[in-house]
PDB file of N, CA and C in Angstrom:
ATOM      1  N   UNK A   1      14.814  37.103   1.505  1.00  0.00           N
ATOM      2  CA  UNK A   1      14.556  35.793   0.953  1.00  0.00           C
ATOM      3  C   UNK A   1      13.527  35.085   1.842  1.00  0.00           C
ATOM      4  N   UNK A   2      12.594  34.505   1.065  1.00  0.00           N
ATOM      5  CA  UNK A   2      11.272  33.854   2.371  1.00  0.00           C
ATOM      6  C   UNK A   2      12.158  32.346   1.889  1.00  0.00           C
ATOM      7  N   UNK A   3      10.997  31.873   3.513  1.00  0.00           N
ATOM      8  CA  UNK A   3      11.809  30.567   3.629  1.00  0.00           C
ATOM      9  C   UNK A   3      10.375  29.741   3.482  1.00  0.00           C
ATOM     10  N   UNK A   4      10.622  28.645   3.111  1.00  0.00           N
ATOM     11  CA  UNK A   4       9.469  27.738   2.946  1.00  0.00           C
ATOM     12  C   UNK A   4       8.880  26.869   4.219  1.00  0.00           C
ATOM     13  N   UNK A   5       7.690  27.589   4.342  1.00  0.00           N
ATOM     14  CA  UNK A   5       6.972  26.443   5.666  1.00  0.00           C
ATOM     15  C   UNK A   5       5.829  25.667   5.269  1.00  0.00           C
ATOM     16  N   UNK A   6       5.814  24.375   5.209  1.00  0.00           N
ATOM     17  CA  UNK A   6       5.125  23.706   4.923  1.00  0.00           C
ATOM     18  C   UNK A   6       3.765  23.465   5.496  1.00  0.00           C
ATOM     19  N   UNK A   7       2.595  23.526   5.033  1.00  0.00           N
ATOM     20  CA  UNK A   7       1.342  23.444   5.478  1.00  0.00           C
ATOM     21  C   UNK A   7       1.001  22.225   5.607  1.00  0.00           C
ATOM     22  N   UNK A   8       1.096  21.791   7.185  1.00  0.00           N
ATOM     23  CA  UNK A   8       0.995  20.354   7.550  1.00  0.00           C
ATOM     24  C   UNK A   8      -0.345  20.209   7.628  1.00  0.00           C
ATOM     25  N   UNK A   9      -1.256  20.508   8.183  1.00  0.00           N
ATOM     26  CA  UNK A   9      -2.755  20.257   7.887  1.00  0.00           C
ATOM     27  C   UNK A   9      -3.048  20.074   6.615  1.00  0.00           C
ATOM     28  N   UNK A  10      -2.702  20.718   5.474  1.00  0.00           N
ATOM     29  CA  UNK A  10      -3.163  20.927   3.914  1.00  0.00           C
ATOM     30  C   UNK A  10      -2.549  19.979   3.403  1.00  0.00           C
ATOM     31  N   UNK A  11      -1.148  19.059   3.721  1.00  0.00           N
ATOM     32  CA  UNK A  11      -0.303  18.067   3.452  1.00  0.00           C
ATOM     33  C   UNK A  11      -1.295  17.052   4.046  1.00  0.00           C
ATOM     34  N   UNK A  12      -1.651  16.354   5.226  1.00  0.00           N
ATOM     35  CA  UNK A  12      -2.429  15.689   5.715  1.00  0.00           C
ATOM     36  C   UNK A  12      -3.753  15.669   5.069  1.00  0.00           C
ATOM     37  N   UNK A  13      -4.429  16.666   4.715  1.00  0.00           N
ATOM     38  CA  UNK A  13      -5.818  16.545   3.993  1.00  0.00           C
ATOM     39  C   UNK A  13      -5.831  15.484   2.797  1.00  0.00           C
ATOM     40  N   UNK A  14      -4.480  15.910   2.149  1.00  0.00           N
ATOM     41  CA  UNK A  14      -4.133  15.915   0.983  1.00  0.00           C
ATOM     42  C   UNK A  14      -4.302  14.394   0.905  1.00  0.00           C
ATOM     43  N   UNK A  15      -3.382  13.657   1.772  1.00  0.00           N
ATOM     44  CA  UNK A  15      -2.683  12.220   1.918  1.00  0.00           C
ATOM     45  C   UNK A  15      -4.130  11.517   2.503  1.00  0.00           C
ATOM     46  N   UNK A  16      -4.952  12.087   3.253  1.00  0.00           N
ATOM     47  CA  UNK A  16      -6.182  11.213   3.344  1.00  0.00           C
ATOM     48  C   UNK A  16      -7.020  11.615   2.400  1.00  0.00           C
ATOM     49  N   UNK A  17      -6.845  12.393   1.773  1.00  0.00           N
ATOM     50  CA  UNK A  17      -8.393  12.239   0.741  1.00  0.00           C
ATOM     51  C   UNK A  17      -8.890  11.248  -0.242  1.00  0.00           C
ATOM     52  N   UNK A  18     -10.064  11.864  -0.655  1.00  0.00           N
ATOM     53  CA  UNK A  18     -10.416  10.671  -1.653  1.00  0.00           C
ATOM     54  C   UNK A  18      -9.478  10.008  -3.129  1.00  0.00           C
ATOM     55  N   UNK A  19      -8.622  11.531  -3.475  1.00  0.00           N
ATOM     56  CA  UNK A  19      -7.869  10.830  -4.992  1.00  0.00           C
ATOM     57  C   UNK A  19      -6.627  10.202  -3.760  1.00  0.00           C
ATOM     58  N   UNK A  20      -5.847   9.987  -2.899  1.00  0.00           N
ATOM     59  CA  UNK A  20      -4.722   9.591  -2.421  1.00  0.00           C
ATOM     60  C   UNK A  20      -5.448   8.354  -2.047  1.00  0.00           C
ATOM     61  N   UNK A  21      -6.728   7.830  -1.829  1.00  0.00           N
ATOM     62  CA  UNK A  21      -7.381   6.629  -1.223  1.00  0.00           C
ATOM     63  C   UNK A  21      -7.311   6.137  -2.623  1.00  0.00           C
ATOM     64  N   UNK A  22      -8.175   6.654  -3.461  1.00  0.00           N
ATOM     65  CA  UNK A  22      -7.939   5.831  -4.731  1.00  0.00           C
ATOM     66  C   UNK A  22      -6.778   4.913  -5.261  1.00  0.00           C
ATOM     67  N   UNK A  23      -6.002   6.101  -5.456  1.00  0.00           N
ATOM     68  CA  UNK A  23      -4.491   5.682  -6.044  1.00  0.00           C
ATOM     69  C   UNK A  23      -3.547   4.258  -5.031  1.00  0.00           C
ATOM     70  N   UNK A  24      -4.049   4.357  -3.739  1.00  0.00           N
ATOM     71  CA  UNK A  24      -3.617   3.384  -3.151  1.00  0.00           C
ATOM     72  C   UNK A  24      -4.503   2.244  -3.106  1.00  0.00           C
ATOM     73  N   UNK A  25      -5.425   2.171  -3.251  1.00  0.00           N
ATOM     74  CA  UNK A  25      -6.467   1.115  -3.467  1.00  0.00           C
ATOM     75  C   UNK A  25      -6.392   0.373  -4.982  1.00  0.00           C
ATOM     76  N   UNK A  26      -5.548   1.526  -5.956  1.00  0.00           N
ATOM     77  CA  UNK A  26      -5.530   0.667  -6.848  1.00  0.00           C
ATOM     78  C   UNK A  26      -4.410   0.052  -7.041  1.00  0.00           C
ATOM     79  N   UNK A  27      -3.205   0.705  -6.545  1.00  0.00           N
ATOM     80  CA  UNK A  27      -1.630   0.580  -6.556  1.00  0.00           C
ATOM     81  C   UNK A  27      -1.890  -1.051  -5.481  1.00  0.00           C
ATOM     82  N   UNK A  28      -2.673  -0.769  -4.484  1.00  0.00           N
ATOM     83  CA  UNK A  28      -2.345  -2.145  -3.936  1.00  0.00           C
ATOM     84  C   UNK A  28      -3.176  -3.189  -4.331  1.00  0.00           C
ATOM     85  N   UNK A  29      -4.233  -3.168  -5.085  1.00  0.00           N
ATOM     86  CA  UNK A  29      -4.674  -4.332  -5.819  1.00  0.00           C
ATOM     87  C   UNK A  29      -4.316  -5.055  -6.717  1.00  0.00           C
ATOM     88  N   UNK A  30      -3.366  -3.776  -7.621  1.00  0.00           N
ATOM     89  CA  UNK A  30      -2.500  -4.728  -8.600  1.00  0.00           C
ATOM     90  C   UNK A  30      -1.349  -5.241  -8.390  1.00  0.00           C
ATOM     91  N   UNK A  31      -0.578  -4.814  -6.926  1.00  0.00           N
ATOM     92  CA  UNK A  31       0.577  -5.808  -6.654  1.00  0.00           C
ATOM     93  C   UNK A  31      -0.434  -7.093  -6.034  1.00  0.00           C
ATOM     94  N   UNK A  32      -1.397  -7.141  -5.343  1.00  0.00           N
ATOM     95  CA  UNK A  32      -1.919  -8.440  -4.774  1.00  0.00           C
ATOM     96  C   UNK A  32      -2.643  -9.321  -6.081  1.00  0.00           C
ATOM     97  N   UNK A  33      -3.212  -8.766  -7.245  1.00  0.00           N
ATOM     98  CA  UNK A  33      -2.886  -9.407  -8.497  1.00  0.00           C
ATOM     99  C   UNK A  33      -1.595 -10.013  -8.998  1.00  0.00           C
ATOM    100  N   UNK A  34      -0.713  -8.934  -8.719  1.00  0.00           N
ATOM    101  CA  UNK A  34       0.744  -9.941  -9.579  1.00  0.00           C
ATOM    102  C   UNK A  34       1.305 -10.817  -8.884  1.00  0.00           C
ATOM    103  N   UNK A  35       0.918 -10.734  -7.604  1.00  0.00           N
ATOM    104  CA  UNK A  35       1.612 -11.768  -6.606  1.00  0.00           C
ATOM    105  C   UNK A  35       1.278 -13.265  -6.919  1.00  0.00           C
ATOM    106  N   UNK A  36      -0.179 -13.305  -6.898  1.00  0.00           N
ATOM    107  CA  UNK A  36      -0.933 -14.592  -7.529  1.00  0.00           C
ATOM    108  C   UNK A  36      -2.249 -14.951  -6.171  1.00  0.00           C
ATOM    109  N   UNK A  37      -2.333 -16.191  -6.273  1.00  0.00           N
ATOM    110  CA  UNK A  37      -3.444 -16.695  -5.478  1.00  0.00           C
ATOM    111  C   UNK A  37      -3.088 -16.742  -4.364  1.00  0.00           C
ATOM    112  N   UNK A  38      -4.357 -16.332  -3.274  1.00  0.00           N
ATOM    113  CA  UNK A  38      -3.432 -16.376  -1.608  1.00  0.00           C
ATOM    114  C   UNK A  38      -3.144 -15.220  -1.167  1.00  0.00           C
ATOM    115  N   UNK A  39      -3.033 -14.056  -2.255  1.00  0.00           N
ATOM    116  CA  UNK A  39      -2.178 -12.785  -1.664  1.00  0.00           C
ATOM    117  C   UNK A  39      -3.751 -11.659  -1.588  1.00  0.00           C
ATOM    118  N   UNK A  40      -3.265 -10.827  -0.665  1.00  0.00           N
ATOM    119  CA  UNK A  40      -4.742  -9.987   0.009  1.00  0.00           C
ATOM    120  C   UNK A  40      -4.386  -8.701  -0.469  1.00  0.00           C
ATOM    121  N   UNK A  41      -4.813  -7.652  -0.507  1.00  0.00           N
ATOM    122  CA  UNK A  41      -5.062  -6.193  -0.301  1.00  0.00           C
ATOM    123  C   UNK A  41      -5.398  -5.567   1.009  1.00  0.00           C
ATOM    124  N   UNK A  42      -5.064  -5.494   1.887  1.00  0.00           N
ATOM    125  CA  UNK A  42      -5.795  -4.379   2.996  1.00  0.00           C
ATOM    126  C   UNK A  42      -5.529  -3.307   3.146  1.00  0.00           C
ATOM    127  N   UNK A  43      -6.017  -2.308   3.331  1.00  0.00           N
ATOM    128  CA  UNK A  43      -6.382  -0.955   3.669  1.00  0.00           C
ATOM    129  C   UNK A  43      -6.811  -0.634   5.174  1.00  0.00           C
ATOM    130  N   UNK A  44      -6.037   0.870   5.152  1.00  0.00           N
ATOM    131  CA  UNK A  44      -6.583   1.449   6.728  1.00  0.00           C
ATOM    132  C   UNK A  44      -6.135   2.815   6.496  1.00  0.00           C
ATOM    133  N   UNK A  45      -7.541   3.588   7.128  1.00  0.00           N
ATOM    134  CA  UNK A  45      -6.697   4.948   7.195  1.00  0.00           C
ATOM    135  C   UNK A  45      -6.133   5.287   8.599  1.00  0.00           C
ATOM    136  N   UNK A  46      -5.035   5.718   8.362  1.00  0.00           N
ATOM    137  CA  UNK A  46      -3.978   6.058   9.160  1.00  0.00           C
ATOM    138  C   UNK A  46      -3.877   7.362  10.100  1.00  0.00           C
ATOM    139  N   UNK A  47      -2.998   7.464  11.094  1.00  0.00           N
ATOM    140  CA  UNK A  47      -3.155   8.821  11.957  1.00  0.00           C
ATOM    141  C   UNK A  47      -2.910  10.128  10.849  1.00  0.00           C
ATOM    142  N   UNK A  48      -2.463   9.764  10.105  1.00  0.00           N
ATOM    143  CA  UNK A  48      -1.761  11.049   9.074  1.00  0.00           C
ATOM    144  C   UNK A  48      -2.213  10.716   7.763  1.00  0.00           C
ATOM    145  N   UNK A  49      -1.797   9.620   6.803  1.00  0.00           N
ATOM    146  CA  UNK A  49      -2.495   9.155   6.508  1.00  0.00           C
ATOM    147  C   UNK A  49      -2.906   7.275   5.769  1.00  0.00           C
ATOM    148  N   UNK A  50      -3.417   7.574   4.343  1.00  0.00           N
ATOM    149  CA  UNK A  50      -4.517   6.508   3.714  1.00  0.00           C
ATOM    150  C   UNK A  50      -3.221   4.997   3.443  1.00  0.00           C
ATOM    151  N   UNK A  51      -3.298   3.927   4.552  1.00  0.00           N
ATOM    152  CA  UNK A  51      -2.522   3.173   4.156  1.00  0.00           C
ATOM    153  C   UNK A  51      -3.305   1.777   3.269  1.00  0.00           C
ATOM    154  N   UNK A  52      -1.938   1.219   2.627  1.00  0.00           N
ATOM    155  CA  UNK A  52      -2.419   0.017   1.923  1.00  0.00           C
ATOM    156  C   UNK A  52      -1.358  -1.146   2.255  1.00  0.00           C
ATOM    157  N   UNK A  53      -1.482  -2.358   2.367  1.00  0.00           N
ATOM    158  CA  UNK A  53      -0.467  -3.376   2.557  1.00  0.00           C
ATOM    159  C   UNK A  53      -1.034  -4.848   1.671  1.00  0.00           C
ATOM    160  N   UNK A  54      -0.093  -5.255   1.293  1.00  0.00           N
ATOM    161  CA  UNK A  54      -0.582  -6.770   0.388  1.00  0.00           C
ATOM    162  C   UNK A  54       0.366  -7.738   1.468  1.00  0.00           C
ATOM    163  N   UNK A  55      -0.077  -9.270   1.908  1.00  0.00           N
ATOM    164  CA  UNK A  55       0.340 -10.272   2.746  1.00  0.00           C
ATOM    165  C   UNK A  55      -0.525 -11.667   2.151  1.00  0.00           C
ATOM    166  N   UNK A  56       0.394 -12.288   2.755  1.00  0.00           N
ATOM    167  CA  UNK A  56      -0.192 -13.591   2.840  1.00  0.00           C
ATOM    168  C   UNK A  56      -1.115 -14.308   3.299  1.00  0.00           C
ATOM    169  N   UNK A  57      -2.304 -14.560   2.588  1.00  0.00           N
ATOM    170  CA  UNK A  57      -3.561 -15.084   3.413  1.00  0.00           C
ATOM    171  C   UNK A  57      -3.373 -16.280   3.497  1.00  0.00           C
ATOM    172  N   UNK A  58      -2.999 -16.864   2.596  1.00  0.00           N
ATOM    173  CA  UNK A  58      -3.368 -18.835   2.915  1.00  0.00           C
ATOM    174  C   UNK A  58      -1.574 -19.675   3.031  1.00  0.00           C
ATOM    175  N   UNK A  59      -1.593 -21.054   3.435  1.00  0.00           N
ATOM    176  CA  UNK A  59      -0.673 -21.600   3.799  1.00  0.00           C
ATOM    177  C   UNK A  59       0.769 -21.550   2.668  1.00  0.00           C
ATOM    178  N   UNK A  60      -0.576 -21.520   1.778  1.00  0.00           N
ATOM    179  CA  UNK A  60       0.613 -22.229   0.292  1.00  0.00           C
ATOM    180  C   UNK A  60       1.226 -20.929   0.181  1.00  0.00           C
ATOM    181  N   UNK A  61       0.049 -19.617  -0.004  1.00  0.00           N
ATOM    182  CA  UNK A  61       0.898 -18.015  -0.515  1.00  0.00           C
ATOM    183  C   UNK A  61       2.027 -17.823   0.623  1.00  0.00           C
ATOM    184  N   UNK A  62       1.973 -18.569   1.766  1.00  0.00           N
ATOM    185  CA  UNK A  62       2.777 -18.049   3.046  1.00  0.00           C
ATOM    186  C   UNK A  62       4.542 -18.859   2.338  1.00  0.00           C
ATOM    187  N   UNK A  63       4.223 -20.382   2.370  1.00  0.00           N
ATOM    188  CA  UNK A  63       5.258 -21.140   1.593  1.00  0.00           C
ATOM    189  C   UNK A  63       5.980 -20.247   0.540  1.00  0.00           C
ATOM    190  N   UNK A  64       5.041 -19.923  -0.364  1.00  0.00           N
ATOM    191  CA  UNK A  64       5.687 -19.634  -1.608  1.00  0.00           C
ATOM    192  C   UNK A  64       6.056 -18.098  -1.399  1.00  0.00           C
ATOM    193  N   UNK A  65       5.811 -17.037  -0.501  1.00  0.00           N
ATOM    194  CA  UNK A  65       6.685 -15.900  -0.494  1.00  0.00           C
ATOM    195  C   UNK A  65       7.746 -16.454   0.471  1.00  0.00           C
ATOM    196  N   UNK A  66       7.605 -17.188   0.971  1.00  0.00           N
ATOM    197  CA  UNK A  66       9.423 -17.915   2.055  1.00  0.00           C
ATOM    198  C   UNK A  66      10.225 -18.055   1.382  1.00  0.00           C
ATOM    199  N   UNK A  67       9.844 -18.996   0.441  1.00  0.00           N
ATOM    200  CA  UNK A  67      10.772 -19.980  -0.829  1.00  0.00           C
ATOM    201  C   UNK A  67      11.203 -18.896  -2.036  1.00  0.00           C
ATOM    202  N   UNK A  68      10.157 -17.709  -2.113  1.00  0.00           N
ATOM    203  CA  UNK A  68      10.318 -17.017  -3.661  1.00  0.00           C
ATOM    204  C   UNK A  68      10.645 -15.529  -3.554  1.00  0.00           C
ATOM    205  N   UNK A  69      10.540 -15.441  -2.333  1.00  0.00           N
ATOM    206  CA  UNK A  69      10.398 -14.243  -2.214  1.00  0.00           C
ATOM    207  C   UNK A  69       8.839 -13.156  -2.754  1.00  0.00           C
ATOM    208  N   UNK A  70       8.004 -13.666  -3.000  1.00  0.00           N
ATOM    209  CA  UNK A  70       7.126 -13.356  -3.987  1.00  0.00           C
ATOM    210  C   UNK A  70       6.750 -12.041  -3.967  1.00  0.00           C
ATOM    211  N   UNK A  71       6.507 -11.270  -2.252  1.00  0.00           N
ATOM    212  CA  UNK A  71       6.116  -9.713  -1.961  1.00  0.00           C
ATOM    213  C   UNK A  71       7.365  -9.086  -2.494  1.00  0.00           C
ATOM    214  N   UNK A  72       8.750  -9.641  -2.776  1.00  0.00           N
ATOM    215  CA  UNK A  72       9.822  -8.298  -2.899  1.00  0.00           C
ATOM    216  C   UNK A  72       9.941  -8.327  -4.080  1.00  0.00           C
ATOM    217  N   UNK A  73       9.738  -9.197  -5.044  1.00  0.00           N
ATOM    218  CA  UNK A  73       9.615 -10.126  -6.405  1.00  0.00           C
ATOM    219  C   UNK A  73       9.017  -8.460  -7.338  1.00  0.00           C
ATOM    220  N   UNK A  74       7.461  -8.664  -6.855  1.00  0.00           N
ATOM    221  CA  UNK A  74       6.656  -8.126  -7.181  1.00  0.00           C
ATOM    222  C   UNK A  74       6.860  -6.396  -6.872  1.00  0.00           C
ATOM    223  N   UNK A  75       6.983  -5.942  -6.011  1.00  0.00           N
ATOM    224  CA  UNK A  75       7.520  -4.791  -5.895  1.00  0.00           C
ATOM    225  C   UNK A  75       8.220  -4.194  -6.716  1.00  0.00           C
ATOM    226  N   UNK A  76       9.516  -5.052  -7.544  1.00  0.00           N
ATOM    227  CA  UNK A  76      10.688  -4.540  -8.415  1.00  0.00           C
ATOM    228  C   UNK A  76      11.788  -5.130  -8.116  1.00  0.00           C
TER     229      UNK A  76
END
C-alpha cells in the first residue's frame, strides 16, 4: 500500500501563483464592498503564501464595526 507524501514546493507554487492571487484579490474586494464605506482591501504575498485582509480605514468604519460587528457580519 503507498502512502501519500505531499509535494510541498508544488503546494506552495500553487498558493502563490497567479490564479490563487486572483481569486483572493477578488474574494477580498467583494467582502470590502459589502462591508460599505471606510472598509479597505489589502494584499501581501506571504512566506508560503498570497494573503488578503479587509479593515477599517476611517473613524466612522472603525465605530461602526465596534457597534455592528460589520467584518464578522459580512463574512457569514
Amino acid at each position: 500500500m503507498a502512502r501519500y507524501v505531499p509535494n510541498r514546493p508544488g503546494l506552495e507554487e500553487v498558493a502563490r501563483g497567479p490564479i490563487a492571487q486572483d481569486l483572493v484579490n477578488r474574494h477580498t474586494e467583494h467582502l470590502a464592498a459589502a462591508a460599505g464605506d471606510g472598509f479597505v482591501a489589502s494584499y501581501q504575498q506571504g512566506k508560503s503564501r498570497y494573503r488578503g485582509i479587509v479593515y477599517p480605514d476611517t473613524w466612522s468604519a472603525i465605530g461602526r464595526n465596534r457597534r455592528d460587528n460589520t467584518l464578522i457580519r459580512v463574512l457569514g
